[in-house]
Protein backbone atom coordinates (compact mmCIF):
# COMPACT_ATOMS: atom_id res chain seq x y z
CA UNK A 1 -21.09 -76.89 -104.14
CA UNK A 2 -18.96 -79.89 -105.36
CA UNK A 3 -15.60 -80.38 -105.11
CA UNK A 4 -14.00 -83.12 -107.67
CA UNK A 5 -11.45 -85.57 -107.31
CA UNK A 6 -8.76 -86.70 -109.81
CA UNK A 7 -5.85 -89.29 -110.30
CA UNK A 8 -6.96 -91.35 -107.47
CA UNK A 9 -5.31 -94.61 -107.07
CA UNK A 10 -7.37 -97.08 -104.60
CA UNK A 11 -5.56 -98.70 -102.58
CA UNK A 12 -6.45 -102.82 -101.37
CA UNK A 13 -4.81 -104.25 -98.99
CA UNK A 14 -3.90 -107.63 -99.91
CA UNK A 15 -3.24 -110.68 -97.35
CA UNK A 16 -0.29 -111.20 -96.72
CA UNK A 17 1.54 -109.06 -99.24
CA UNK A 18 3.18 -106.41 -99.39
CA UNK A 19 2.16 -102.62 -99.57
CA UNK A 20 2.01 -101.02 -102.26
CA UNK A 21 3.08 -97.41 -102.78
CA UNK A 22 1.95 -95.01 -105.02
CA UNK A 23 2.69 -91.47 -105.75
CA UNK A 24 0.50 -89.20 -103.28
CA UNK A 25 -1.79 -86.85 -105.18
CA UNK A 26 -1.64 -83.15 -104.66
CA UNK A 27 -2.92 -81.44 -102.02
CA UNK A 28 -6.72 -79.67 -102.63
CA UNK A 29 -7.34 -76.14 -102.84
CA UNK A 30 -8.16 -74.82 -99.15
CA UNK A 31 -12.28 -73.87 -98.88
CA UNK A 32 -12.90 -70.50 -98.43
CA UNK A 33 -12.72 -69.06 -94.60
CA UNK A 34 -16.13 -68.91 -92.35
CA UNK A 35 -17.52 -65.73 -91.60
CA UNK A 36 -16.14 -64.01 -88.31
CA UNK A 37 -18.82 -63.99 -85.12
CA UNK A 38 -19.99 -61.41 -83.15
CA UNK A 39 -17.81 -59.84 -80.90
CA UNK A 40 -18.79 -60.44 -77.16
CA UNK A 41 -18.18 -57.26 -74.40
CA UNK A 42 -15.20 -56.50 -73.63
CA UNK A 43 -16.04 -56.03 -69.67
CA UNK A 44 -18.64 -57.86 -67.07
CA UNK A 45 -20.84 -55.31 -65.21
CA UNK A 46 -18.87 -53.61 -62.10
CA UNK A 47 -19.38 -55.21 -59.12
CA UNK A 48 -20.59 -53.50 -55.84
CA UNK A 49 -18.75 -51.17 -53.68
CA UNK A 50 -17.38 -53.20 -50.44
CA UNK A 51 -17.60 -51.87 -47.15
CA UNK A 52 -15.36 -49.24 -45.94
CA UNK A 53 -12.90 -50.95 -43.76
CA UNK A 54 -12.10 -49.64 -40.27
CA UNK A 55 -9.81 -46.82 -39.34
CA UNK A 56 -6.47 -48.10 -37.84
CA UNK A 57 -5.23 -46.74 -34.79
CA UNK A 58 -3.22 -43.46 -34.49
CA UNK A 59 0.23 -43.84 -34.46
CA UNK A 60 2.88 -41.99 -31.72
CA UNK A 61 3.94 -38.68 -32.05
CA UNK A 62 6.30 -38.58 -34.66
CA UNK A 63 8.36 -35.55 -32.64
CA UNK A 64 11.12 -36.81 -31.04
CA UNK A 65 12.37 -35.76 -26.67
CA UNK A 66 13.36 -32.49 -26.62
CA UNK A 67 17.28 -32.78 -26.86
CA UNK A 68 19.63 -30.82 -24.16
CA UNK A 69 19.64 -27.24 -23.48
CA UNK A 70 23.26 -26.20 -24.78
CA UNK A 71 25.73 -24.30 -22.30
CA UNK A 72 24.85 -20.60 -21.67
CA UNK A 73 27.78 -18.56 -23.62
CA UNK A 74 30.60 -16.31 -22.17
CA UNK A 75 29.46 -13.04 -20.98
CA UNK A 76 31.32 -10.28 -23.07
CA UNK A 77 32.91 -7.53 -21.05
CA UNK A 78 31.40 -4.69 -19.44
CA UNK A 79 32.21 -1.52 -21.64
CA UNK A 80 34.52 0.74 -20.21
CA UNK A 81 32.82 3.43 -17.78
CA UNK A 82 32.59 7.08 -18.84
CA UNK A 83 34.46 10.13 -17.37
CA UNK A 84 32.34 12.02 -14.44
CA UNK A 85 31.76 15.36 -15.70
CA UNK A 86 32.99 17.93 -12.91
CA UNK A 87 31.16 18.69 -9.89
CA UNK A 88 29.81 22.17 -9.69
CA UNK A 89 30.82 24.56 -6.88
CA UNK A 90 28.98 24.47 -3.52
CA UNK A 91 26.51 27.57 -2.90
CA UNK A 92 27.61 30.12 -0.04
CA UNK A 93 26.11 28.88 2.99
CA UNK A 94 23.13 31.06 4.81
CA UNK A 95 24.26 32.90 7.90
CA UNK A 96 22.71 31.15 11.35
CA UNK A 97 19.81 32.34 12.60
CA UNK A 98 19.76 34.00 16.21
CA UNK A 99 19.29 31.45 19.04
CA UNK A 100 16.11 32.45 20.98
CA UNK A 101 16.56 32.91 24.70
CA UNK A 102 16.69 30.19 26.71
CA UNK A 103 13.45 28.66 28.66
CA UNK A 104 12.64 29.07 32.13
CA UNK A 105 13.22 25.95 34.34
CA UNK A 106 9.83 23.60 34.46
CA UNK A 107 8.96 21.16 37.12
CA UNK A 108 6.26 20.05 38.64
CA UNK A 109 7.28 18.05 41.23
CA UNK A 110 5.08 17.80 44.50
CA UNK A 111 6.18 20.90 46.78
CA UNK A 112 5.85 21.08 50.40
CA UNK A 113 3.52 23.38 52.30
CA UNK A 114 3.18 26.61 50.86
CA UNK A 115 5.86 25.16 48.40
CA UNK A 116 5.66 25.30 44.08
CA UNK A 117 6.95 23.81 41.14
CA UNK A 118 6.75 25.27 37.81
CA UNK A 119 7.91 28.43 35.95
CA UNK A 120 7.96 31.64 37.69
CA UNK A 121 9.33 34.85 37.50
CA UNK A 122 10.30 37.95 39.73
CA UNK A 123 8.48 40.55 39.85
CA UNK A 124 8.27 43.92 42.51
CA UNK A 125 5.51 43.65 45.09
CA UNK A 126 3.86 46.77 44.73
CA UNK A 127 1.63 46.10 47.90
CA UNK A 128 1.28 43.65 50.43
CA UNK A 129 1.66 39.75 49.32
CA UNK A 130 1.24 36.11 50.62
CA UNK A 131 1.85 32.87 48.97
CA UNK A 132 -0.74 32.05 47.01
CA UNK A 133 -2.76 35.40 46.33
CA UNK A 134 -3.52 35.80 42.92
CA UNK A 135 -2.27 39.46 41.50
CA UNK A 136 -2.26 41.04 37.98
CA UNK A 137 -0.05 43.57 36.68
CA UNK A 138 -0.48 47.00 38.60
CA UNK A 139 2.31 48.59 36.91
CA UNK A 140 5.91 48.41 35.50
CA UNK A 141 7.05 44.93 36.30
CA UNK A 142 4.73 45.98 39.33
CA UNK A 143 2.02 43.49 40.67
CA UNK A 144 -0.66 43.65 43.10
CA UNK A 145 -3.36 41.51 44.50
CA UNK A 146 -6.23 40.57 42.24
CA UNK A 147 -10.42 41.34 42.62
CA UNK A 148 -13.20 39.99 40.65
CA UNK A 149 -15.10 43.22 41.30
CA UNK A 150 -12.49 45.93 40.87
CA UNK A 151 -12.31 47.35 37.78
CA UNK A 152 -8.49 47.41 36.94
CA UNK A 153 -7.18 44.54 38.93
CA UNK A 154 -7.64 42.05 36.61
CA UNK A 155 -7.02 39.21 34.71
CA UNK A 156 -4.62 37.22 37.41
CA UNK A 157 -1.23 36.13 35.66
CA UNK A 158 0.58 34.72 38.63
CA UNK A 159 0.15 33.85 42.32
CA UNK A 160 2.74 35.70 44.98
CA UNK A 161 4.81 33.10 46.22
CA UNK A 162 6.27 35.17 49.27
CA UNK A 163 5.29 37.32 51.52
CA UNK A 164 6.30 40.70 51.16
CA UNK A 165 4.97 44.31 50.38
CA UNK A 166 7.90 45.24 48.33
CA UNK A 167 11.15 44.74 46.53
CA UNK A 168 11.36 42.05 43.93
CA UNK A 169 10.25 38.50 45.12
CA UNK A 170 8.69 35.13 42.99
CA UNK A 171 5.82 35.20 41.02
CA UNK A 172 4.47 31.53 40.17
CA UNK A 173 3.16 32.07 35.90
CA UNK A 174 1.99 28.24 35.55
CA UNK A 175 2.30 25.00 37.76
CA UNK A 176 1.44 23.45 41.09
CA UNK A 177 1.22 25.39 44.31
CA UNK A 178 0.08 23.79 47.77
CA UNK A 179 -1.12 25.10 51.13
CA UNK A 180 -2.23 22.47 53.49
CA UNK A 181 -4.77 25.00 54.53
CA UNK A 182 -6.60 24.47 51.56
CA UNK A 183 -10.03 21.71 51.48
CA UNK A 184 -10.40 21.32 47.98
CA UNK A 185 -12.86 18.85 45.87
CA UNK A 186 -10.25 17.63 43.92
CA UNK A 187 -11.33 18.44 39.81
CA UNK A 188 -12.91 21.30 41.60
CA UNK A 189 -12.36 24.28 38.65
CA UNK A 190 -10.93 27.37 40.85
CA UNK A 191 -11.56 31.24 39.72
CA UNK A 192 -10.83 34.75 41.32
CA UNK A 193 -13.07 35.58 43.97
CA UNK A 194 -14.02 39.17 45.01
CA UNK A 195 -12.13 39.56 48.14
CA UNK A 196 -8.86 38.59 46.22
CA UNK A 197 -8.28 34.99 46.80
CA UNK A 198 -8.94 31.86 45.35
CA UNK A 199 -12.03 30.40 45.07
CA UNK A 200 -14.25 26.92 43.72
CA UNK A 201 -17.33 29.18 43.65
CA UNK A 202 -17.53 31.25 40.40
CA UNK A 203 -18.68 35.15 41.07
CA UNK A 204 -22.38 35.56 40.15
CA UNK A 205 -23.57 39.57 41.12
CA UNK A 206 -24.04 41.78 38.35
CA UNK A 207 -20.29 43.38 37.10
CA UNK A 208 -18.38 40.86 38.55
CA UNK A 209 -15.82 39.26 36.37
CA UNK A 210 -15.56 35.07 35.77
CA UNK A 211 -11.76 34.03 35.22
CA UNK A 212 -10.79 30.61 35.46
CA UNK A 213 -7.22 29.71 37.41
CA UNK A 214 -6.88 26.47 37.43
CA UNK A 215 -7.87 23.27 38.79
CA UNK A 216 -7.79 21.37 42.43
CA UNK A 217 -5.69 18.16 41.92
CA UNK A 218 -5.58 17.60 45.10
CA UNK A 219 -7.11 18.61 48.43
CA UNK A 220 -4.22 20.36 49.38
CA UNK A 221 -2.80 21.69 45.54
CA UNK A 222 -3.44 24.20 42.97
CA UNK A 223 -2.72 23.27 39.42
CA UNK A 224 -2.36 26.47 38.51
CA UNK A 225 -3.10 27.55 34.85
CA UNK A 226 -4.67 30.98 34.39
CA UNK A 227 -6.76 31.82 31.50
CA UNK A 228 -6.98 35.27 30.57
CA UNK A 229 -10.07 35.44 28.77
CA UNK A 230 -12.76 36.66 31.31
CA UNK A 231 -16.55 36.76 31.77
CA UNK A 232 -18.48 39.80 32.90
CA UNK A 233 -21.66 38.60 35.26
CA UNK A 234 -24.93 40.75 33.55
């Protein structure tokens, strides 16, 4: 394509003289506008992930001191106690029972020849006594001297602490009675013998009846503690 030029005044530059001015042509038509170029990407590629960095430290407990435990309040106060309801009446009382009779005396201190300690009792000789035969009951409030082999004068309750053959006189029921004469083993068990004494040597003929009396505590002593269960020899 050709563009073409009009009115054109040249011009020379002359030594020495002056410039000339002529009127300035006008002003060409403007060309026509390129075409537009491609358009490039918007965006470069996406880098790489970096590393993860590391964790920081944990920081303090954010909770704060426990403040002050305030003042414990005013106790209200106590209510106003109820009435007592009214006591009932008090029950008759129970009559008193009877007293029972009073014990005998009991001691068993250590007597003196053909001496005793312990309870005893009066009772009526009914035949001839010394201290320390053994006797059963021969009749009303009666006794009489005990035998292992006669049928009827036995068990033993007592031992005659007098001698007598009759009106009322001490009967020794349980405790300690000595007689010098005796020669006990002492712990030697003593029963009624068959001439109506006392005895370490059990009975042992056929009919003859085994009752314990007591026990020697001493050479010289009875402890004297009749059992009235007896034993018939076969």
């Amino acid at each position: 394509m050709s563009y073409g030029i009009t009115n054109v005044v040249g011009i020379v530059a002359v030594p020495g003289g002056s410039t000339g001015s002529g009127a300035t042509g006008p002003t060409g038509a403007a060309g026509p506008t390129g075409a537009t170029g491609a358009t490039g990407p918007s965006e470069g590629p996406t880098g790489a992930t970096g590393a993860t960095g590391v964790t920081g430290a944990t920081g303090a407990p954010s909770t704060g001191p426990t403040g002050p435990t305030g003042a414990t309040g005013v106790t209200g106060a106590t209510g106003v106690t109820g009435v007592t309801g009214v006591t009932g009446a008090t029950g008759p009382t129970g009559a008193t029972g009877v007293t029972g009779p009073t014990g005998a005396a009991f001691d068993l201190t250590t007597p003196a020849d053909l001496g005793y300690s312990g309870i005893t009792r009066s009772y009526t000789y009914g035949e001839s006594l010394v201290p320390g035969d053994p006797v059963y009951v021969s009749g009303s409030a009666t006794v009489g001297k005990a035998d292992a082999n006669s049928a009827g004068k036995y068990p033993v309750m007592g031992l005659a602490m007098e001698t007598a053959s009759s009106g009322s006189h001490v009967v020794l029921l349980y405790g300690v009675f000595r007689n010098d004469a005796y020669n006990w083993t002492p712990n030697a068990v003593l029963y009624l013998s068959t001439t109506g004494t006392v005895t370490a040597t059990a009975p042992s003929t056929g009919g003859d009846i085994v009752q314990v009396l007591g026990v020697a505590e001493h050479a010289d002593r009875i402890l004297f503690d009749p059992q009235l269960d007896t034993l018939t020899v076969a």
